[in-house]
Structure formats: C-alpha cells, structure tokens
PDB file of N, CA and C in Angstrom:
ATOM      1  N   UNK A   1       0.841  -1.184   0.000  1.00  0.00           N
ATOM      2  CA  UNK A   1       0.000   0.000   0.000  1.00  0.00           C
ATOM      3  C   UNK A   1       0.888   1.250   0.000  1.00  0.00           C
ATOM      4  N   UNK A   2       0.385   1.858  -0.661  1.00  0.00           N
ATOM      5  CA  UNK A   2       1.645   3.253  -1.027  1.00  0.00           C
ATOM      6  C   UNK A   2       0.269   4.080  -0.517  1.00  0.00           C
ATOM      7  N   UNK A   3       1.670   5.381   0.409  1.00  0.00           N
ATOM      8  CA  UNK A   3       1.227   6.025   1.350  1.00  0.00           C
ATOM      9  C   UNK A   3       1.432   7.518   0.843  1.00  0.00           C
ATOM     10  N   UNK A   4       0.546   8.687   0.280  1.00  0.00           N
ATOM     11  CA  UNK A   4       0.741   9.854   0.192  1.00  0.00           C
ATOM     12  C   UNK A   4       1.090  10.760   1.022  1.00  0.00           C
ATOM     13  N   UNK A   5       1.999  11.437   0.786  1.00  0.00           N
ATOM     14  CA  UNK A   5       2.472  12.556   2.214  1.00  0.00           C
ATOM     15  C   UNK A   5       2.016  13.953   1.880  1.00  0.00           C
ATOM     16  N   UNK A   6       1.582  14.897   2.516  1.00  0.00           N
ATOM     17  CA  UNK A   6       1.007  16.025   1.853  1.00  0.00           C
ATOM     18  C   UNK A   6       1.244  16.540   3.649  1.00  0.00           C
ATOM     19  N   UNK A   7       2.186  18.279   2.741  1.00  0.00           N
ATOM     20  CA  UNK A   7       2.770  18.826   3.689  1.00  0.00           C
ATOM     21  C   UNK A   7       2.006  20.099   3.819  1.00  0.00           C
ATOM     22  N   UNK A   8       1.776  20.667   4.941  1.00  0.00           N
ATOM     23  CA  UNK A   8       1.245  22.095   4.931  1.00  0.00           C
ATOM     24  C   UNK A   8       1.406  22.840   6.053  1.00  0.00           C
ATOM     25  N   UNK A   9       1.745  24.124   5.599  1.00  0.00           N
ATOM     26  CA  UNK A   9       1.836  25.227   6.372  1.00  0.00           C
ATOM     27  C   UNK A   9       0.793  25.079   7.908  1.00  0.00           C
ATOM     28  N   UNK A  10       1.989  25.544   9.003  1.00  0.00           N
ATOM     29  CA  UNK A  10       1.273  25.797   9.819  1.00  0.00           C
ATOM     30  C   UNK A  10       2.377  26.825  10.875  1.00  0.00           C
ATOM     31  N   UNK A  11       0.940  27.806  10.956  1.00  0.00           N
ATOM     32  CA  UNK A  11       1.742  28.711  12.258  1.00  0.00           C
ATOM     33  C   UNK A  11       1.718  28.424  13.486  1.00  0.00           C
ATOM     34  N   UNK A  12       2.434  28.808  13.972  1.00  0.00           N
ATOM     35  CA  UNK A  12       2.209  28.169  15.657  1.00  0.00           C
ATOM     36  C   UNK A  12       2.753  29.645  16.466  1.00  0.00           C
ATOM     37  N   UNK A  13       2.056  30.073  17.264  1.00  0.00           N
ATOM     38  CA  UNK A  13       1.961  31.214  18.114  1.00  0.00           C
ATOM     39  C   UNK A  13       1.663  30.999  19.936  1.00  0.00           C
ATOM     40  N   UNK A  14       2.528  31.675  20.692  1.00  0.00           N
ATOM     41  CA  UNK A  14       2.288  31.522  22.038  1.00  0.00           C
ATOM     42  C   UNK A  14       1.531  32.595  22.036  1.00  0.00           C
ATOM     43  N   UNK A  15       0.596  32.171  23.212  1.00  0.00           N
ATOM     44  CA  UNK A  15      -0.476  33.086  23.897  1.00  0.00           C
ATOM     45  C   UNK A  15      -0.179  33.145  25.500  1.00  0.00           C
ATOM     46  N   UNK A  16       0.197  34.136  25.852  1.00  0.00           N
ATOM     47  CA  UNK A  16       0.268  34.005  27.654  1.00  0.00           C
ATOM     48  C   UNK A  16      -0.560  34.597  28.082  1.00  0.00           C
ATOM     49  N   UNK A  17      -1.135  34.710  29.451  1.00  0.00           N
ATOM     50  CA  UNK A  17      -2.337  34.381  29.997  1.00  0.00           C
ATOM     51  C   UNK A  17      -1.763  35.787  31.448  1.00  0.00           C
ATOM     52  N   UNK A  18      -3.167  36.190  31.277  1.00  0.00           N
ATOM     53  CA  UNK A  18      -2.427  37.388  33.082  1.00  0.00           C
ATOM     54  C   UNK A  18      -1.661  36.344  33.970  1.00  0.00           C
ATOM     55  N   UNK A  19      -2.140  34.928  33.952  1.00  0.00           N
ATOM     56  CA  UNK A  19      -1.176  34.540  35.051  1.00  0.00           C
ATOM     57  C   UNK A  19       0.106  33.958  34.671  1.00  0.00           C
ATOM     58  N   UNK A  20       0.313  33.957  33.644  1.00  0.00           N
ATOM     59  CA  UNK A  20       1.713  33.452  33.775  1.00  0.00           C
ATOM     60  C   UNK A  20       1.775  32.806  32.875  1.00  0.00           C
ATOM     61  N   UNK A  21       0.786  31.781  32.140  1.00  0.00           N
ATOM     62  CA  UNK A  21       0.844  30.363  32.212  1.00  0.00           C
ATOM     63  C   UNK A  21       0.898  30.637  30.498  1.00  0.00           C
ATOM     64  N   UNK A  22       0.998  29.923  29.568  1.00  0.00           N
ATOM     65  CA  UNK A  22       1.135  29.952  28.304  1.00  0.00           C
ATOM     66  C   UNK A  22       0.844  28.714  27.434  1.00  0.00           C
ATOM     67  N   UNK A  23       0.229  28.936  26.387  1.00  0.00           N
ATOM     68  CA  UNK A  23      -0.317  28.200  25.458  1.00  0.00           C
ATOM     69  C   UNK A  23      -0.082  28.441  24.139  1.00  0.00           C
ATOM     70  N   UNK A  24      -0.256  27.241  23.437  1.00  0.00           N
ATOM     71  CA  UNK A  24       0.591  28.038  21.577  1.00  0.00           C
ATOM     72  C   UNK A  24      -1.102  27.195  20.951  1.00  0.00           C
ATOM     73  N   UNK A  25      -1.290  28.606  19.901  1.00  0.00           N
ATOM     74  CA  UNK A  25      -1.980  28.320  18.792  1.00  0.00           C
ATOM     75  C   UNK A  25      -1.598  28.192  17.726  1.00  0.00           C
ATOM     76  N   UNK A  26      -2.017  27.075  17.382  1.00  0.00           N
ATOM     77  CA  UNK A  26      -1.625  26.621  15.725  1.00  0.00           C
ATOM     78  C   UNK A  26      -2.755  27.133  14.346  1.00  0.00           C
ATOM     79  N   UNK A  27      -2.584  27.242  13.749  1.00  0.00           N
ATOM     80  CA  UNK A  27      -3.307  27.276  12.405  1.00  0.00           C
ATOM     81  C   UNK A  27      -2.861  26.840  11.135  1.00  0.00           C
ATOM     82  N   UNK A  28      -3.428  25.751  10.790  1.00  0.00           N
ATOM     83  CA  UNK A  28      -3.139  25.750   8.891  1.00  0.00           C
ATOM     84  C   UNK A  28      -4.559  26.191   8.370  1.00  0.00           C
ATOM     85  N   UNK A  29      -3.633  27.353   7.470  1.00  0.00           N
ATOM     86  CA  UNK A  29      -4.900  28.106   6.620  1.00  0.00           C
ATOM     87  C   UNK A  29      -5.115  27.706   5.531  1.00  0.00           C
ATOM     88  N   UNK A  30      -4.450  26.869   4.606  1.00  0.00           N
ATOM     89  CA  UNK A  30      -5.146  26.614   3.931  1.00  0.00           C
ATOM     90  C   UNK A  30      -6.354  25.563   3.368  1.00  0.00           C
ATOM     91  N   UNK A  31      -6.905  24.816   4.908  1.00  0.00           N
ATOM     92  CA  UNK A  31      -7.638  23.777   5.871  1.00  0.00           C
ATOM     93  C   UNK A  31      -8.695  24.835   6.533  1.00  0.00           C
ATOM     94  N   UNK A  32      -7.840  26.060   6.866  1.00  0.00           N
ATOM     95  CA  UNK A  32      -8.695  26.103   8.037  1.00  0.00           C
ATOM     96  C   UNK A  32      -9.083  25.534   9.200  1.00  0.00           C
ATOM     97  N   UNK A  33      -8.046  25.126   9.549  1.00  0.00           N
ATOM     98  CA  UNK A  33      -7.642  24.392  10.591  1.00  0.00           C
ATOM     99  C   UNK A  33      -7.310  24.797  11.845  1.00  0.00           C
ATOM    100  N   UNK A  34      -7.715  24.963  13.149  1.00  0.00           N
ATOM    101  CA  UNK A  34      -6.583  25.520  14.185  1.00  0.00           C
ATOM    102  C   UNK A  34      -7.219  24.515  15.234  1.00  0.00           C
ATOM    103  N   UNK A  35      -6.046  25.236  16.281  1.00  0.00           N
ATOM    104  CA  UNK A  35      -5.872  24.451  17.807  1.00  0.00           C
ATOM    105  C   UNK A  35      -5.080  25.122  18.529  1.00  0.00           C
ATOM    106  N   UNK A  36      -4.972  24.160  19.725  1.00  0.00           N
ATOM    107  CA  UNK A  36      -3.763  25.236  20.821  1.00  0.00           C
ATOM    108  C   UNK A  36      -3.616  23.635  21.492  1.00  0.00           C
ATOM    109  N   UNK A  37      -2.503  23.961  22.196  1.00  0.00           N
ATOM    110  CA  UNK A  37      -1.942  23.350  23.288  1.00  0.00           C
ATOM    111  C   UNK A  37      -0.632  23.490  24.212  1.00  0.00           C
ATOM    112  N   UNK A  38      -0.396  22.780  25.011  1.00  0.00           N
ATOM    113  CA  UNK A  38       0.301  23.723  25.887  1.00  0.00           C
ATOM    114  C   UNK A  38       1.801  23.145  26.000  1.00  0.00           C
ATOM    115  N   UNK A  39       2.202  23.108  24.482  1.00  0.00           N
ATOM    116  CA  UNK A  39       3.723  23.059  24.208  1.00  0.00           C
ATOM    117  C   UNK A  39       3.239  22.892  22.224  1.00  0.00           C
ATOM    118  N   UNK A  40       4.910  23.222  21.860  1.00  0.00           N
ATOM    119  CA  UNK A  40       5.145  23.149  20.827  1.00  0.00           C
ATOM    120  C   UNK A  40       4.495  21.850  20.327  1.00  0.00           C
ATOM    121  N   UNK A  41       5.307  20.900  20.993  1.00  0.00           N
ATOM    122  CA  UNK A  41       5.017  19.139  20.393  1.00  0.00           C
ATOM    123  C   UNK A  41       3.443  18.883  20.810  1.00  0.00           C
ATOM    124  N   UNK A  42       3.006  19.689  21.713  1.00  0.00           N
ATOM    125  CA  UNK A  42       1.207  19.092  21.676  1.00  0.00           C
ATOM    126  C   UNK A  42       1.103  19.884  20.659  1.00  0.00           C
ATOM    127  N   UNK A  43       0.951  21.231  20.171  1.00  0.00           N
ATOM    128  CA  UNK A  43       0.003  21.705  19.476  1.00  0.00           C
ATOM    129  C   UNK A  43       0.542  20.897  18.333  1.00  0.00           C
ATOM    130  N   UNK A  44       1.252  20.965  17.561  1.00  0.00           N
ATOM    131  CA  UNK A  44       1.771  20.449  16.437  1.00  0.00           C
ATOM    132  C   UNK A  44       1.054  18.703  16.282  1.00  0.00           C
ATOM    133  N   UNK A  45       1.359  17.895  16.902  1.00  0.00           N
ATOM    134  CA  UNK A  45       0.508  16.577  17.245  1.00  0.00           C
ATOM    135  C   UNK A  45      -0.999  16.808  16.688  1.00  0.00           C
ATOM    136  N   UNK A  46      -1.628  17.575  17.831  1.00  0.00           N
ATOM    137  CA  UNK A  46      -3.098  18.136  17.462  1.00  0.00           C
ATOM    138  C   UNK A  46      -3.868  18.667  16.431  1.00  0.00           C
ATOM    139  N   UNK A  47      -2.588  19.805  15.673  1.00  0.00           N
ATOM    140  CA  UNK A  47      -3.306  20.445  14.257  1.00  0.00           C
ATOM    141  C   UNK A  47      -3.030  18.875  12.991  1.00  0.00           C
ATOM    142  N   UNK A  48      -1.952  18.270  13.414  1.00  0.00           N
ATOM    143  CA  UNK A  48      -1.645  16.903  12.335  1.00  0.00           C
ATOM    144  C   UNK A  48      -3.063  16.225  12.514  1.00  0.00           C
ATOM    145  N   UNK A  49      -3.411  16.492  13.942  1.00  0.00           N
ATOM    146  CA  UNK A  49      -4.740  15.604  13.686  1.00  0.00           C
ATOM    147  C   UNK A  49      -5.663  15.480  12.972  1.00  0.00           C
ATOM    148  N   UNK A  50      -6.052  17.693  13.606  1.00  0.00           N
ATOM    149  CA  UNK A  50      -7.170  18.251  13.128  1.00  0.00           C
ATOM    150  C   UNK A  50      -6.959  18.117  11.091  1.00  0.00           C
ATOM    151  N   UNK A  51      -5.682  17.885  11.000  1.00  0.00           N
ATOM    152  CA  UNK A  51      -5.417  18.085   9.375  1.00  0.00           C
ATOM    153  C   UNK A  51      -5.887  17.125   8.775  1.00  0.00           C
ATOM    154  N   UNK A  52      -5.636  15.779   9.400  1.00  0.00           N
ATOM    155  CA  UNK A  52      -6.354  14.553   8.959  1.00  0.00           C
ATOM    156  C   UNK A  52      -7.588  14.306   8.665  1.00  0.00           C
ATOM    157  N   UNK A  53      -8.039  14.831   9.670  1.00  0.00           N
ATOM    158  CA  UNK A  53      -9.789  14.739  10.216  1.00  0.00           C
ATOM    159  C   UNK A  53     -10.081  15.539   8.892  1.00  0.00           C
ATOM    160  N   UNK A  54     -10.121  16.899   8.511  1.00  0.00           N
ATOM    161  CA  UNK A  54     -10.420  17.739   8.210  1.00  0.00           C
ATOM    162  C   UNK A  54     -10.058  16.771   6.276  1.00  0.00           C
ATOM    163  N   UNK A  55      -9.209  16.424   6.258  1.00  0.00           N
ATOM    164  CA  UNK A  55      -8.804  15.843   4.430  1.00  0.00           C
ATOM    165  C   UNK A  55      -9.486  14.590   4.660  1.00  0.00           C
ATOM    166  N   UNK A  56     -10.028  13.765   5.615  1.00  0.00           N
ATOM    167  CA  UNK A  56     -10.763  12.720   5.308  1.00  0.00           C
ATOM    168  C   UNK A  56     -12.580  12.861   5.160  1.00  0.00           C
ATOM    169  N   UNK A  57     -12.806  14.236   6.077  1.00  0.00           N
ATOM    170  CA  UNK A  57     -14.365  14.264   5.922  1.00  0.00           C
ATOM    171  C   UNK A  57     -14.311  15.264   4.346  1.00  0.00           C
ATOM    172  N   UNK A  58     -13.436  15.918   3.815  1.00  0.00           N
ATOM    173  CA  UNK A  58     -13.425  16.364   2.646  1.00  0.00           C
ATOM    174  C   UNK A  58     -12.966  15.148   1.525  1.00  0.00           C
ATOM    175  N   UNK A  59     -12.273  14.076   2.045  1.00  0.00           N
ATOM    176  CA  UNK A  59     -12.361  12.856   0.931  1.00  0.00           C
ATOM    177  C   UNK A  59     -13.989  12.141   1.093  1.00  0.00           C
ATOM    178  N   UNK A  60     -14.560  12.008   2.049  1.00  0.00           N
ATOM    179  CA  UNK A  60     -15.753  11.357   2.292  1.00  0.00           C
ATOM    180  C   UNK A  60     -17.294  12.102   1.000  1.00  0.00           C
ATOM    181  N   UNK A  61     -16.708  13.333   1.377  1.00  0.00           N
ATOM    182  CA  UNK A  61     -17.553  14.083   0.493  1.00  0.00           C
ATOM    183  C   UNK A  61     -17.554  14.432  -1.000  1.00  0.00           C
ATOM    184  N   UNK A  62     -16.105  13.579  -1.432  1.00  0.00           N
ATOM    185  CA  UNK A  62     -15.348  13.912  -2.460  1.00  0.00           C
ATOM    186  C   UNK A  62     -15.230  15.474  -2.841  1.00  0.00           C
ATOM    187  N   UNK A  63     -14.786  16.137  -2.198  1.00  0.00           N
ATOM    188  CA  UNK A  63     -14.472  17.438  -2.248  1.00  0.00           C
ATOM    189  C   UNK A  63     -12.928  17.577  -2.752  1.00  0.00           C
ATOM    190  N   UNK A  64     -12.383  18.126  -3.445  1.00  0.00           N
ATOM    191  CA  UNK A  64     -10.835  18.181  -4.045  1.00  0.00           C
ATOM    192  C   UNK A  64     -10.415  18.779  -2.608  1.00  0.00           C
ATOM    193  N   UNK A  65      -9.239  18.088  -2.550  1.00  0.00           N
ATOM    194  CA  UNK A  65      -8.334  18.168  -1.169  1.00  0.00           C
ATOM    195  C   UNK A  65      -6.895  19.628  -1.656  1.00  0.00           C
ATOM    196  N   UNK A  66      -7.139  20.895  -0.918  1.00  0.00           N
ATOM    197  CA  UNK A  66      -6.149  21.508  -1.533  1.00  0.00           C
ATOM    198  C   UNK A  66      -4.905  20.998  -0.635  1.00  0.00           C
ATOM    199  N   UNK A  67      -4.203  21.938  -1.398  1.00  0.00           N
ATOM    200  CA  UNK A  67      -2.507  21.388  -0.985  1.00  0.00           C
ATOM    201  C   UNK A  67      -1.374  22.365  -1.397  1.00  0.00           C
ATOM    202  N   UNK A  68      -0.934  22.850  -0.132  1.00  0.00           N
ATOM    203  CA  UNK A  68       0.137  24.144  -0.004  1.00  0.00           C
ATOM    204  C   UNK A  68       1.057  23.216  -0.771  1.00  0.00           C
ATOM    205  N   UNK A  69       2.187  23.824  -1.351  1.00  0.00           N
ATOM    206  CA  UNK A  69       3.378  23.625  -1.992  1.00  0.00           C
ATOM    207  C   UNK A  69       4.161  24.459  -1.160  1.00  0.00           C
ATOM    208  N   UNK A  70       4.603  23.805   0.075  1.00  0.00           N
ATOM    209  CA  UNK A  70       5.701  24.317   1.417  1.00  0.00           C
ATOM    210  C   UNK A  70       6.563  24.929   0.561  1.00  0.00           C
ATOM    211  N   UNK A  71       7.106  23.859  -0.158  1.00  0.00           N
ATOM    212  CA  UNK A  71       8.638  24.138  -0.340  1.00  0.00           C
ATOM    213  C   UNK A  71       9.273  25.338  -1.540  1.00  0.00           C
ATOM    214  N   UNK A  72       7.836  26.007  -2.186  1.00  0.00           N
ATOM    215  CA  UNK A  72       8.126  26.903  -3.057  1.00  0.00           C
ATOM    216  C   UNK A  72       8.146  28.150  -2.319  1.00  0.00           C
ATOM    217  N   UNK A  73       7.425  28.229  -0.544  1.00  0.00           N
ATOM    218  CA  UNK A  73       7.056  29.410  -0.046  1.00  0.00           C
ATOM    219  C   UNK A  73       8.456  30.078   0.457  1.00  0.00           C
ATOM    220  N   UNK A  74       8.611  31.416   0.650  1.00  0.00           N
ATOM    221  CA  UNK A  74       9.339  31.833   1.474  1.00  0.00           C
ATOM    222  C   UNK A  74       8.605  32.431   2.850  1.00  0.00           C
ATOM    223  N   UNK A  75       9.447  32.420   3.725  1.00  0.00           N
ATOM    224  CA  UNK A  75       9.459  32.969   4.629  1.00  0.00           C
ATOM    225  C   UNK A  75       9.916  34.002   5.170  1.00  0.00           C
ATOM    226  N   UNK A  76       9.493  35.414   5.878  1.00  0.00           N
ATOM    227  CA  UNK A  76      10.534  36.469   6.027  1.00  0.00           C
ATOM    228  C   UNK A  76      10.202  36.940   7.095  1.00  0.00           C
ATOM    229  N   UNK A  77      11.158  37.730   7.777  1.00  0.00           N
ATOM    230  CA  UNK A  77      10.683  39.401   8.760  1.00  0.00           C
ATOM    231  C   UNK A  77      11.472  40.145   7.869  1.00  0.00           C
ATOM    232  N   UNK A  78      10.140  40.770   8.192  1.00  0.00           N
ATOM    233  CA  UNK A  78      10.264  42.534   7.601  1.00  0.00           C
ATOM    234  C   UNK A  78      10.455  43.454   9.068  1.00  0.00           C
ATOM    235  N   UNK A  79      11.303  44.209   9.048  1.00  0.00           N
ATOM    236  CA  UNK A  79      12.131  45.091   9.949  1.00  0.00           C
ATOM    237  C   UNK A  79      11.414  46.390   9.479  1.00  0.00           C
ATOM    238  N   UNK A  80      10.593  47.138  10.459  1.00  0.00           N
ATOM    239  CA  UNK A  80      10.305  48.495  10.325  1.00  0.00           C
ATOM    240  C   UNK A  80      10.679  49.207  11.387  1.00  0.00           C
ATOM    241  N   UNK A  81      11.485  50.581  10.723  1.00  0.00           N
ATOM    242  CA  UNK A  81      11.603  51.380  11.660  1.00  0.00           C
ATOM    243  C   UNK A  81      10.854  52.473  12.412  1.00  0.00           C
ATOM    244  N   UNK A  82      10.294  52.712  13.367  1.00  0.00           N
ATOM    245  CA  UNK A  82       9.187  53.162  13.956  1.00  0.00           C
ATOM    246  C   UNK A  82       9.850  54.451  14.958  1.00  0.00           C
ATOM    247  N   UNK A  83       9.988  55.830  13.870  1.00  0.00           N
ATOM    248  CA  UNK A  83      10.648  57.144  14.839  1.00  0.00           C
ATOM    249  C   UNK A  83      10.068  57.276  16.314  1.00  0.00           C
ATOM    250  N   UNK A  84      10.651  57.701  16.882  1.00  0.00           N
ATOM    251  CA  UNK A  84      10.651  57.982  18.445  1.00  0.00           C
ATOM    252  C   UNK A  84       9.134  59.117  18.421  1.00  0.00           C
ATOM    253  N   UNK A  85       8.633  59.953  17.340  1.00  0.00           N
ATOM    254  CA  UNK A  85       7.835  60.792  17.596  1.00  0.00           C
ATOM    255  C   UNK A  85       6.410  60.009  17.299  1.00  0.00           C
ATOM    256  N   UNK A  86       6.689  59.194  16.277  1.00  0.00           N
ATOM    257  CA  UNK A  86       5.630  58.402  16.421  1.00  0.00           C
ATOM    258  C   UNK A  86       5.305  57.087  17.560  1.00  0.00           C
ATOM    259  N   UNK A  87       6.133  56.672  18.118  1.00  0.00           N
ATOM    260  CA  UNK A  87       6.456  55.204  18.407  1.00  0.00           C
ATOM    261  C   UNK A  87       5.670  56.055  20.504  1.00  0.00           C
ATOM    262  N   UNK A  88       6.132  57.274  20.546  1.00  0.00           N
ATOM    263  CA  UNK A  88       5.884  57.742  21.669  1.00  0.00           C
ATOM    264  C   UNK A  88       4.263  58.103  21.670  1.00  0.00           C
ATOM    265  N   UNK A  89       3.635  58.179  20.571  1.00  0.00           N
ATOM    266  CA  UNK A  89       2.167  58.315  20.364  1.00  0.00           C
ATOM    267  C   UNK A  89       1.370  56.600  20.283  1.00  0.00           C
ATOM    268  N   UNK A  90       2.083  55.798  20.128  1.00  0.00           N
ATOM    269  CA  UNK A  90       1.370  54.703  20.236  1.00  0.00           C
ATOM    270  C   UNK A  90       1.688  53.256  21.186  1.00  0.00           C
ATOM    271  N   UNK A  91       0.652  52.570  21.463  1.00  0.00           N
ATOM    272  CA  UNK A  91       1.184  51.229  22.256  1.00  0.00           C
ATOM    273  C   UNK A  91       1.301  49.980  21.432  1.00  0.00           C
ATOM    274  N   UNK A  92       2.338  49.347  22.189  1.00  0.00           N
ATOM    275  CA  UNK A  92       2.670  47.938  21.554  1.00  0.00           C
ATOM    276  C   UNK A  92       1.517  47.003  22.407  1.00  0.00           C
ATOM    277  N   UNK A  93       1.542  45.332  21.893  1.00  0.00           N
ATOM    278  CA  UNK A  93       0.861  44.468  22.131  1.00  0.00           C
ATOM    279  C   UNK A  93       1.866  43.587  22.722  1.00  0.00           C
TER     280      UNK A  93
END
C-alpha cells in the first residue's frame, strides 16, 4: 500500500495568559484548521490531527483536497523602523 504525504503550512503562536501560564496556537490556513496546546510538540501533534480529520471528511464528500506547496514558499521578517515621535504616540501588544 503506497502512502501519500502532503505537507502544509502551519503557524504556531504563544499566547500568555495574566497569570503566567502559556499556550501556543496553531493554524493551517489553507484547511482552516486551528488548535492550541500547551507546548510546541502538543500543538503540532493536534493540528496533524485536526489536518487529517479535516482531508478525510473532505475525501468522504469527495471534495478536491487543496494542498500548499511548502517548499516553493518563502518565509521572512520585515524590519520596520518606527521614529521615536511616532512610536511615543502609540502602544505595543
């Protein structure tokens, strides 16, 4: 039995909490997919799940299954510089 691999984007973001405590949200968008959990290796585990779940009730329905092409994307930070006259008029997150 030959096994298809199909790779896709996913962000993963910490969320901390007034008390301390911290959690990461995941999302693959092009699923529409998300989750959280409370490390890297859970959330990641969890959205593989939700990814599964999500391409088998869209095979059930025969719905065309899309599919990021990872390896053509880039990735970047963009660096902006933010003057002191403005940067003193506004708050960060």
């Amino acid at each position: 039995m030959v096994k298809k691999v199909l790779n896709y984007r996913v962000i993963i973001t910490p969320e901390k909490y007034p008390d301390g405590s911290v959690v990461y949200n995941a999302y693959a968008p092009t699923l529409g997919v998300s989750d959280y959990g409370d490390s890297i290796e859970e959330v990641l585990k969890s959205i593989q799940d939700g990814i599964f779940l999500a391409i088998e009730s869209m095979a059930s329905k025969k719905e065309q299954i899309p599919v990021d092409q990872v390896e053509k994307e880039i990735m970047a930070t963009a660096s902006v510089n933010i003057p002191s006259s403005l940067s003193n008029k506004i708050s960060f997150a």
